[in-house]
PDB file of N, CA and C in Angstrom:
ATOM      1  N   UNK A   1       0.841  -1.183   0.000  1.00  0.00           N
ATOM      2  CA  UNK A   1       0.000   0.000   0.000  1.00  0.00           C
ATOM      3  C   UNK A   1       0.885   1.245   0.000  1.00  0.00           C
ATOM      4  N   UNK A   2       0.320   2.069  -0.896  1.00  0.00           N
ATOM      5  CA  UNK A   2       1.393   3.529  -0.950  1.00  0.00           C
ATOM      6  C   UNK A   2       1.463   4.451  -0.147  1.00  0.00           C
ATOM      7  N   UNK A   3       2.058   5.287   0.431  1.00  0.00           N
ATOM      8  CA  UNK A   3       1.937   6.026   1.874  1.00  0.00           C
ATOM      9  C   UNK A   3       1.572   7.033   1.263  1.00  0.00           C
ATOM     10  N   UNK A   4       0.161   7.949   2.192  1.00  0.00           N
ATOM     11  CA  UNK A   4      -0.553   8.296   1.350  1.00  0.00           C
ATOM     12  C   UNK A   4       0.457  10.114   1.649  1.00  0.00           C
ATOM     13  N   UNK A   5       0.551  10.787   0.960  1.00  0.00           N
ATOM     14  CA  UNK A   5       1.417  12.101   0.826  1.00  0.00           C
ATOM     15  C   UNK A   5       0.208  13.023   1.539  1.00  0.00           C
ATOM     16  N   UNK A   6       1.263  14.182   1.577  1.00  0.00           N
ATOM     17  CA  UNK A   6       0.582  15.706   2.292  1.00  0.00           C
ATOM     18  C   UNK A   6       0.704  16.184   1.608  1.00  0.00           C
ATOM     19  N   UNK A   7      -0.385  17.223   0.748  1.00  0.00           N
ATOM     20  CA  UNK A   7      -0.866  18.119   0.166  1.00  0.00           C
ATOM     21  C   UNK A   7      -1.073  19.167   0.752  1.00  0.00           C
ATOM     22  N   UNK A   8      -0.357  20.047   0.380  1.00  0.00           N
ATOM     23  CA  UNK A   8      -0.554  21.888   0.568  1.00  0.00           C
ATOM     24  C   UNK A   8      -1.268  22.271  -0.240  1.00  0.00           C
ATOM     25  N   UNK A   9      -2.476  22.647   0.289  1.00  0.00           N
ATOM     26  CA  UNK A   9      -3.291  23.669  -0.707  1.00  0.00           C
ATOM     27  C   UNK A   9      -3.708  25.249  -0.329  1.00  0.00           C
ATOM     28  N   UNK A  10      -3.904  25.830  -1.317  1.00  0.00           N
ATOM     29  CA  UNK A  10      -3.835  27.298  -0.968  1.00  0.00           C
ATOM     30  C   UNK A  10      -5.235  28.076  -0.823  1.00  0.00           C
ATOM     31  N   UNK A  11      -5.659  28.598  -0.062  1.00  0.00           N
ATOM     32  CA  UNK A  11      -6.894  30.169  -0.194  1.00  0.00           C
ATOM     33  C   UNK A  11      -5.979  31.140  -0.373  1.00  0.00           C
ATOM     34  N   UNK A  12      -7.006  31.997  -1.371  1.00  0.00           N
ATOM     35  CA  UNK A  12      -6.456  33.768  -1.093  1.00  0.00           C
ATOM     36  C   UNK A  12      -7.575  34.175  -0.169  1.00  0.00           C
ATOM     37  N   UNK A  13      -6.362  34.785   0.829  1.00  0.00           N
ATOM     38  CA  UNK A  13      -7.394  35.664   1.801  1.00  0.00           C
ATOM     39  C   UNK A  13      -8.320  36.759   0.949  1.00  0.00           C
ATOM     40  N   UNK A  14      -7.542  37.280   0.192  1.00  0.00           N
ATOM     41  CA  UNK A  14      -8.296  38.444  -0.642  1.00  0.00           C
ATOM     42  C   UNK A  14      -9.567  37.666  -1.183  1.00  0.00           C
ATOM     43  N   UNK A  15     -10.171  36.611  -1.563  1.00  0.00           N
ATOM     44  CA  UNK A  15     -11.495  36.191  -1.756  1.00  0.00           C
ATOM     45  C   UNK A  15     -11.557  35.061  -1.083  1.00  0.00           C
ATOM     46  N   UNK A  16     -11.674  35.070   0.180  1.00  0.00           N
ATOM     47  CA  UNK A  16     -12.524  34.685   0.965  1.00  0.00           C
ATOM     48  C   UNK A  16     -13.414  33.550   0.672  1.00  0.00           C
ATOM     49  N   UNK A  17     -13.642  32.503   1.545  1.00  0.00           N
ATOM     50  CA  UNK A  17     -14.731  31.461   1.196  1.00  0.00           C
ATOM     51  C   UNK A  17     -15.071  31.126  -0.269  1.00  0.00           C
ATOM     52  N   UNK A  18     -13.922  31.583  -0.785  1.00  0.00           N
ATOM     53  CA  UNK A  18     -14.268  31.770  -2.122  1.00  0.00           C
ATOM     54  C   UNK A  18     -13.158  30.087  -3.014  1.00  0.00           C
ATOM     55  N   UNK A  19     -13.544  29.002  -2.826  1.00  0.00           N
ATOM     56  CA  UNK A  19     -12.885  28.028  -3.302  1.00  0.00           C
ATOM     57  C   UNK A  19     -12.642  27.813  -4.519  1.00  0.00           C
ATOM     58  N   UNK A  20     -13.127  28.300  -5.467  1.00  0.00           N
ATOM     59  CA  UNK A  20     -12.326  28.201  -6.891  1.00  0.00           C
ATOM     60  C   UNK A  20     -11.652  29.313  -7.131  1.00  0.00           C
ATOM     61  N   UNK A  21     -11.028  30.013  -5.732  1.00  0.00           N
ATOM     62  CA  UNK A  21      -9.220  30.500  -6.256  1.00  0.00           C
ATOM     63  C   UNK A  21      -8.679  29.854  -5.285  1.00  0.00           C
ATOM     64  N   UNK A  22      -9.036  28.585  -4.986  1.00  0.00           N
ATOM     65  CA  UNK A  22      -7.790  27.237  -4.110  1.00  0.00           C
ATOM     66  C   UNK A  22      -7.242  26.750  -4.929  1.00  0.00           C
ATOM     67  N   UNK A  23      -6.015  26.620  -4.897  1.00  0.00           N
ATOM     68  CA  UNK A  23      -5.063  25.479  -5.576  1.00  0.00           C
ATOM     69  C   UNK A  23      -4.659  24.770  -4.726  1.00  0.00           C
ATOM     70  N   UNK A  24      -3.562  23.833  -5.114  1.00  0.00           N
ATOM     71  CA  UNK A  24      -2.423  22.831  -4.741  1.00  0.00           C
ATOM     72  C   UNK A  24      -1.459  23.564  -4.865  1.00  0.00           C
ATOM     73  N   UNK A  25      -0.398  23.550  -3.993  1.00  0.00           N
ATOM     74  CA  UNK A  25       1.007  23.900  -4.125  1.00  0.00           C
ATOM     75  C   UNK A  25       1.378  22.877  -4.162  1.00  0.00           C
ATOM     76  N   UNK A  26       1.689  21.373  -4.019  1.00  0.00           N
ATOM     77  CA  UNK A  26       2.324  20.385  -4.347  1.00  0.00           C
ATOM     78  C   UNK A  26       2.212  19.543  -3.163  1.00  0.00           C
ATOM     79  N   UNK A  27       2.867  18.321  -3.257  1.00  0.00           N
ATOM     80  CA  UNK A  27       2.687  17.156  -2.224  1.00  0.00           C
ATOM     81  C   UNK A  27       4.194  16.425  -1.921  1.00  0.00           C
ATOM     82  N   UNK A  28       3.781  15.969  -0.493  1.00  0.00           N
ATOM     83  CA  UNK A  28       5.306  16.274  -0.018  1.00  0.00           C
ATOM     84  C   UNK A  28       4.888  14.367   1.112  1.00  0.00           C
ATOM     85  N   UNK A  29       6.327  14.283   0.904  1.00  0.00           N
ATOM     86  CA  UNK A  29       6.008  13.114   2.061  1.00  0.00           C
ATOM     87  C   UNK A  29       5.865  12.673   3.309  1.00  0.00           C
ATOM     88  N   UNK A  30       6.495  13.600   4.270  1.00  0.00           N
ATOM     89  CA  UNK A  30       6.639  13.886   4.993  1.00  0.00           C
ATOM     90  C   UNK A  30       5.476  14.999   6.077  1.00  0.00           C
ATOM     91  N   UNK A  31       5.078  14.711   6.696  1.00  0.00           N
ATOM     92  CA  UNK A  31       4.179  16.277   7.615  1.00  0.00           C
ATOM     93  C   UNK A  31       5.027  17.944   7.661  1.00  0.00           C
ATOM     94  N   UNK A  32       6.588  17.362   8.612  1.00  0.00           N
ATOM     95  CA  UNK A  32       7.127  18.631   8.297  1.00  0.00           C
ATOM     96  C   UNK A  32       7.647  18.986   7.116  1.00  0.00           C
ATOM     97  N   UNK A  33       7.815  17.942   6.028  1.00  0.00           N
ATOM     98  CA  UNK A  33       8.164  18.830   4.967  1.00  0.00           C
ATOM     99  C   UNK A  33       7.013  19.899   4.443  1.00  0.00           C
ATOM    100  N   UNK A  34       5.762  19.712   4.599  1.00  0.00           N
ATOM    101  CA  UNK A  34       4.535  20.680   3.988  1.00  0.00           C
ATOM    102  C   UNK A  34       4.612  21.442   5.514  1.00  0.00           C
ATOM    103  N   UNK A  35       4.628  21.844   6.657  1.00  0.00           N
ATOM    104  CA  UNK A  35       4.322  22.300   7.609  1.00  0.00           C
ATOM    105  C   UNK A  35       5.043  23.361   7.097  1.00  0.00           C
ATOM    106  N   UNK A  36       6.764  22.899   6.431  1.00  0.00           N
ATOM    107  CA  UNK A  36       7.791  23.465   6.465  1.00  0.00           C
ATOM    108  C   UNK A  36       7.659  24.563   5.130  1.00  0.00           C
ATOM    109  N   UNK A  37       6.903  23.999   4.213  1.00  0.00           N
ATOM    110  CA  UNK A  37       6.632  24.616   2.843  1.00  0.00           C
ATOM    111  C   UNK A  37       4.892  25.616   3.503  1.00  0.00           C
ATOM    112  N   UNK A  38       4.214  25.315   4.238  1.00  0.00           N
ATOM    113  CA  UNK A  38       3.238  26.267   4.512  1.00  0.00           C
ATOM    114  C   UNK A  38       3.678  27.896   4.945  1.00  0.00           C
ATOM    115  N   UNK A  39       4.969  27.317   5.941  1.00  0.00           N
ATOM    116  CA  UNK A  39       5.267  28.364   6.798  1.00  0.00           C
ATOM    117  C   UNK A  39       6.261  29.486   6.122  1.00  0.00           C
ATOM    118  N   UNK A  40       6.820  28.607   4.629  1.00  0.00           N
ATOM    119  CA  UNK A  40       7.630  29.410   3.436  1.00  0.00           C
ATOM    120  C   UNK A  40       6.743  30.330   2.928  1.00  0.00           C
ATOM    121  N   UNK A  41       5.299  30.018   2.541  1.00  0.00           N
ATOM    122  CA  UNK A  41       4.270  30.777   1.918  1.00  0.00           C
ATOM    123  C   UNK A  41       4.517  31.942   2.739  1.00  0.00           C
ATOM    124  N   UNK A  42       3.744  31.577   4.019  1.00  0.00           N
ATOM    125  CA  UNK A  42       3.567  32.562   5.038  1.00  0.00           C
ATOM    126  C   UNK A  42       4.608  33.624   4.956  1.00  0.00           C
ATOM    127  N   UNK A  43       5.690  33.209   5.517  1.00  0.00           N
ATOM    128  CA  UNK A  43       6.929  34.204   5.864  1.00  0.00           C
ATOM    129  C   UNK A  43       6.854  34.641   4.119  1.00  0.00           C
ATOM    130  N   UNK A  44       6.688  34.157   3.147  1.00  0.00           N
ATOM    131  CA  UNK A  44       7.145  35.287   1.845  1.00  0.00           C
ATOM    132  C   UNK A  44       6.839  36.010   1.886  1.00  0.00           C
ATOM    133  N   UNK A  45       4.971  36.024   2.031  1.00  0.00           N
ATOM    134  CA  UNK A  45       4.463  37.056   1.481  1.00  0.00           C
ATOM    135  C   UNK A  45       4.387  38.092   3.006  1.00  0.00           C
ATOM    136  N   UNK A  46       4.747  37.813   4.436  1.00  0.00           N
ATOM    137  CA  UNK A  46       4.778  39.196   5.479  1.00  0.00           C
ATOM    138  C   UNK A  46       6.510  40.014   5.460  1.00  0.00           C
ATOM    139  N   UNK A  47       7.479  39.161   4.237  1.00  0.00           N
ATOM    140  CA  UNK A  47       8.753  39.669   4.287  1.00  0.00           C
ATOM    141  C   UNK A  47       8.296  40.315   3.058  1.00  0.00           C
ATOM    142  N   UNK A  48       7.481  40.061   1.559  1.00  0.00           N
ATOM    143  CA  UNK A  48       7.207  41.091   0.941  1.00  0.00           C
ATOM    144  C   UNK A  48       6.051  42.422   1.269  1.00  0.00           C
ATOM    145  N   UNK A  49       5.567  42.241   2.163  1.00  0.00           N
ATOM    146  CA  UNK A  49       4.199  42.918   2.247  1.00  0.00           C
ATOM    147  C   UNK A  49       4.795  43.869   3.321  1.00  0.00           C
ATOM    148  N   UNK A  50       5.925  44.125   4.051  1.00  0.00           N
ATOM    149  CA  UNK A  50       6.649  44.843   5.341  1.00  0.00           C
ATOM    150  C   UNK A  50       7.309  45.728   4.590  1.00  0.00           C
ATOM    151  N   UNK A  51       6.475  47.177   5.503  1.00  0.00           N
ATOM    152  CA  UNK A  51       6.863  48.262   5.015  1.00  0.00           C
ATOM    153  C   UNK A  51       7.752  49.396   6.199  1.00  0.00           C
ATOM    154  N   UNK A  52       8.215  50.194   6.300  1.00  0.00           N
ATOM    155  CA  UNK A  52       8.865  50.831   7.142  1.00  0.00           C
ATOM    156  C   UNK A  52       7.587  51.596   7.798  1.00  0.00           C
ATOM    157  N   UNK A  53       8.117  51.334   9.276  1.00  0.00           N
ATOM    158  CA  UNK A  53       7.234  52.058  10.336  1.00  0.00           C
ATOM    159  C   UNK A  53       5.728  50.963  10.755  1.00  0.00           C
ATOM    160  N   UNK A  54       5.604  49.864   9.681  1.00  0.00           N
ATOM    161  CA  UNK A  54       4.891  49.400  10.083  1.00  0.00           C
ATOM    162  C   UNK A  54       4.790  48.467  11.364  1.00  0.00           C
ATOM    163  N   UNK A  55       3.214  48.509  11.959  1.00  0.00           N
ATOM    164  CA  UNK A  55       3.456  47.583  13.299  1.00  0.00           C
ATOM    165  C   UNK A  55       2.695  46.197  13.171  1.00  0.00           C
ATOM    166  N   UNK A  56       3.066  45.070  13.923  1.00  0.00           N
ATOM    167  CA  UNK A  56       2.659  43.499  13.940  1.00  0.00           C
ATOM    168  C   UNK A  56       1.408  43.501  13.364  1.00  0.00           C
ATOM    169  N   UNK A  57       0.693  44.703  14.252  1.00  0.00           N
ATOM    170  CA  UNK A  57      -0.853  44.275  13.801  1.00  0.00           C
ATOM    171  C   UNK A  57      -1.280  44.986  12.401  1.00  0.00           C
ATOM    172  N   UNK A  58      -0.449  46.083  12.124  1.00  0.00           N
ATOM    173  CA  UNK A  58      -0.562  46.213  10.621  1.00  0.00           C
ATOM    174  C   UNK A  58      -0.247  45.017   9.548  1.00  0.00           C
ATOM    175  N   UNK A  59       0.593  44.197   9.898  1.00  0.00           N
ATOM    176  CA  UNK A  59       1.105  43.309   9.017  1.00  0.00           C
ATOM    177  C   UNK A  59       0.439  42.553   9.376  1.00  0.00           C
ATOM    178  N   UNK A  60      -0.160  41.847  10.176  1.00  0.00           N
ATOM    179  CA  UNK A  60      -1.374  41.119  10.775  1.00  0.00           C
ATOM    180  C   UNK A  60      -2.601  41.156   9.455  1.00  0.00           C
ATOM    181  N   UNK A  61      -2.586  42.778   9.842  1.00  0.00           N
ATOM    182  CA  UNK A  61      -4.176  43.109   8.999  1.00  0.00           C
ATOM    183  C   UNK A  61      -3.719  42.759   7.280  1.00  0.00           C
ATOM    184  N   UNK A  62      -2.491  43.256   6.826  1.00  0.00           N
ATOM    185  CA  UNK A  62      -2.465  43.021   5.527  1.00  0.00           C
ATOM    186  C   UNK A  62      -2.443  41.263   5.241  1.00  0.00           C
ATOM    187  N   UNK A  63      -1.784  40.592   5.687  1.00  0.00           N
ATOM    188  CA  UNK A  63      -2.017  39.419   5.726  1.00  0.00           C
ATOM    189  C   UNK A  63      -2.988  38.303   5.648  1.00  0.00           C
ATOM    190  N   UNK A  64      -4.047  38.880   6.833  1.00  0.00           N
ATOM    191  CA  UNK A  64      -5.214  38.219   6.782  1.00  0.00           C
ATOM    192  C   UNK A  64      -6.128  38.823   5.429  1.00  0.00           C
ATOM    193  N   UNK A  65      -5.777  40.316   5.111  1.00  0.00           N
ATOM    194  CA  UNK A  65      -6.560  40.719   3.345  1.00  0.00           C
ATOM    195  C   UNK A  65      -5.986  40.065   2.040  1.00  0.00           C
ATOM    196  N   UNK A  66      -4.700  39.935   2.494  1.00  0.00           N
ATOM    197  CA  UNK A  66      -4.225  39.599   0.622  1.00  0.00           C
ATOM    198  C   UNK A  66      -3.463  38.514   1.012  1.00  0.00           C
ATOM    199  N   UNK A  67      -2.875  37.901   1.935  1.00  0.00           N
ATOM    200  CA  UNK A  67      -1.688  36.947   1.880  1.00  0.00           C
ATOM    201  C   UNK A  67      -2.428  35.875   1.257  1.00  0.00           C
ATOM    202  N   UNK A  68      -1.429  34.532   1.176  1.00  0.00           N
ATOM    203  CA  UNK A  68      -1.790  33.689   1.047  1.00  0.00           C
ATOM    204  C   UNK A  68      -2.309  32.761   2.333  1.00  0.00           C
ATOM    205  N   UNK A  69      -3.846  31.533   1.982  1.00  0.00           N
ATOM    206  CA  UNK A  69      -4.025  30.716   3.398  1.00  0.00           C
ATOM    207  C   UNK A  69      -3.809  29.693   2.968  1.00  0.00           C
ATOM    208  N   UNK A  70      -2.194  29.291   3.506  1.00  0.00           N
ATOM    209  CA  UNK A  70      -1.766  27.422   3.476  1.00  0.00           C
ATOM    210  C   UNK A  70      -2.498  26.314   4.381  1.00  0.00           C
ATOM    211  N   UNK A  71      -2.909  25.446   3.564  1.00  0.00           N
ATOM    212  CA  UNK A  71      -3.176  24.420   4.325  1.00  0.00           C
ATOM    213  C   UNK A  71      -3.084  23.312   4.340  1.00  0.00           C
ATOM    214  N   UNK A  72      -2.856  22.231   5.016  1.00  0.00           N
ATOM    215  CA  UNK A  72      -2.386  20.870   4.870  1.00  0.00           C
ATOM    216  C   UNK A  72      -4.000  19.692   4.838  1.00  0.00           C
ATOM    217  N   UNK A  73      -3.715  19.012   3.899  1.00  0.00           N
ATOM    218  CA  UNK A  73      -4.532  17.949   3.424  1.00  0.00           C
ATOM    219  C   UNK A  73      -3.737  16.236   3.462  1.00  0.00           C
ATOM    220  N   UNK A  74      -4.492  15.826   3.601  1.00  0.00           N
ATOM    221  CA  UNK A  74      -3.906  13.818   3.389  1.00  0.00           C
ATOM    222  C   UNK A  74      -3.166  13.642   4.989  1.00  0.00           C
ATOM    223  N   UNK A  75      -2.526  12.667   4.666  1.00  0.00           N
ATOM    224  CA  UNK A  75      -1.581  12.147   6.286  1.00  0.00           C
ATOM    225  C   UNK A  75      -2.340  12.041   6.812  1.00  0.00           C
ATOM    226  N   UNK A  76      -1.677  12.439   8.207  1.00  0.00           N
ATOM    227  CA  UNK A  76      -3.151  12.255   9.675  1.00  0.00           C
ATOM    228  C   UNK A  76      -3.426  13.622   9.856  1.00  0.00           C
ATOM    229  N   UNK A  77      -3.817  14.384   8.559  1.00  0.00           N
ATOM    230  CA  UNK A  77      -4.918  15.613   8.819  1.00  0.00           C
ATOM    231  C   UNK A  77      -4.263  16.423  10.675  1.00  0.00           C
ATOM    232  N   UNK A  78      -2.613  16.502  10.911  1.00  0.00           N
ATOM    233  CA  UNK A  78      -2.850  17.108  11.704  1.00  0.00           C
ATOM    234  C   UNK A  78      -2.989  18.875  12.046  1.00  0.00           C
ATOM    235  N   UNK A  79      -2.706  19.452   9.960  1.00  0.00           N
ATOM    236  CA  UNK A  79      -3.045  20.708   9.631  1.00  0.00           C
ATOM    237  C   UNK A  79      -2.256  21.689   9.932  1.00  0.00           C
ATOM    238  N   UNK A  80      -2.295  22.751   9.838  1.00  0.00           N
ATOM    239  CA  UNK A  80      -1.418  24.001  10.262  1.00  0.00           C
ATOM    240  C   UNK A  80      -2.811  24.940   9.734  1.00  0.00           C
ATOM    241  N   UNK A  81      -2.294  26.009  11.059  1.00  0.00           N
ATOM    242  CA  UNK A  81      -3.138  27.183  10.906  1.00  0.00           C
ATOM    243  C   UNK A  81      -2.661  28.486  10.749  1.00  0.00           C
ATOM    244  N   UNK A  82      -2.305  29.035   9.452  1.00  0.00           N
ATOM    245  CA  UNK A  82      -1.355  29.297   8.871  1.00  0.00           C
ATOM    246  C   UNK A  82      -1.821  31.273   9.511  1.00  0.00           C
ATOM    247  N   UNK A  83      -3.218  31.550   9.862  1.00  0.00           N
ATOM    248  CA  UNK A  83      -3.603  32.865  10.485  1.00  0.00           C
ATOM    249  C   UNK A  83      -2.831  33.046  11.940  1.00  0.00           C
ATOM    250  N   UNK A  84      -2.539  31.878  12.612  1.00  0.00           N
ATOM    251  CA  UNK A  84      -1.736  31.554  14.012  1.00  0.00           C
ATOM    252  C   UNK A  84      -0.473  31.687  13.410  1.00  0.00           C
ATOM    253  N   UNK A  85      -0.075  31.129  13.059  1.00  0.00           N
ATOM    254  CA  UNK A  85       1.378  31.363  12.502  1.00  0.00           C
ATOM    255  C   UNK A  85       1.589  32.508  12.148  1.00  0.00           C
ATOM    256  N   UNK A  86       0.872  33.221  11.105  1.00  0.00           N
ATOM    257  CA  UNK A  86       1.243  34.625  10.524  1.00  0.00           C
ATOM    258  C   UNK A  86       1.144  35.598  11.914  1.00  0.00           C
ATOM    259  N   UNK A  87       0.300  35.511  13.003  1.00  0.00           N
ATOM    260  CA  UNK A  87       0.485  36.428  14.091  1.00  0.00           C
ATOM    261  C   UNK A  87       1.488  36.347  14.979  1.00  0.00           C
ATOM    262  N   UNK A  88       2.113  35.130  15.114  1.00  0.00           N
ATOM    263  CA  UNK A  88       3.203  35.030  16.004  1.00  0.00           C
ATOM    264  C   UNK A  88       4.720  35.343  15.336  1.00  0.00           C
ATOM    265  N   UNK A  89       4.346  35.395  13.526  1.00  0.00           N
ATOM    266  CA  UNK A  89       5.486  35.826  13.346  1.00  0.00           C
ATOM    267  C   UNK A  89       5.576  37.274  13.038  1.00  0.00           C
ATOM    268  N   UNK A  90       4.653  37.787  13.125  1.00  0.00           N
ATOM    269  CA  UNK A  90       4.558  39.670  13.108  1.00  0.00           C
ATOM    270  C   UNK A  90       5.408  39.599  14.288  1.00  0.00           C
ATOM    271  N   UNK A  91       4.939  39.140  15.487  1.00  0.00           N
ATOM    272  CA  UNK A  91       4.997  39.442  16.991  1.00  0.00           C
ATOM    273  C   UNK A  91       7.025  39.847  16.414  1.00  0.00           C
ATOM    274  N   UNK A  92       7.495  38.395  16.457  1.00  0.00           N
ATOM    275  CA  UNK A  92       8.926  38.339  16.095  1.00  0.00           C
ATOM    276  C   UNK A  92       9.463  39.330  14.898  1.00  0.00           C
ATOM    277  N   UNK A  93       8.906  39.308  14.293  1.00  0.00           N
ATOM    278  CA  UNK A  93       9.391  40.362  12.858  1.00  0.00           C
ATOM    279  C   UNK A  93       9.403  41.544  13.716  1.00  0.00           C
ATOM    280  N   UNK A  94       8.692  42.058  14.019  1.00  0.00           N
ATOM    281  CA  UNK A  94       8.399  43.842  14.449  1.00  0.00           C
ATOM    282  C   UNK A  94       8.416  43.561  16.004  1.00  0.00           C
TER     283      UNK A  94
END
């Protein structure tokens, strides 16, 4: 039997509940390798979206409007919550 892979798939926060702009980012074998590729999404887009003078919860707010929302599928479904993540790493960034 084939071990079944983890799938990263994507929301744009910018449309919302809105599932046909979800994709796949790809499938990985491992849990932390996709945990590890969710949290790449994340950190890209709050290291491109960081502007001077801005604060956590500004980058917070842009994040939850336009970033990308990673999420983990297959394995044992134990997921990442990629809105938790993006706030704890404002906290550290700024």
């Amino acid at each position: 039997m084939a071990k079944q892979k983890y799938i990263v798939k994507i929301d744009d926060n910018f449309h919302f509940m809105d599932e046909s702009e979800r994709y796949s980012d790809g499938e990985y074998d491992t849990y932390d390798e996709a945990v590890a590729r969710c949290k790449f999404i994340v950190d890209d887009y709050l290291q491109s979206a960081l502007e001077p003078g801005m604060t956590a919860k500004q980058l917070f707010a842009s994040y939850t409007m336009y970033g990308e929302d990673p999420f983990i599928v297959g394995g044992n479904e134990r997921g990442f919550k990629a809105w938790d993540y993006a706030k704890e790493r404002c906290k550290i960034i700024l």
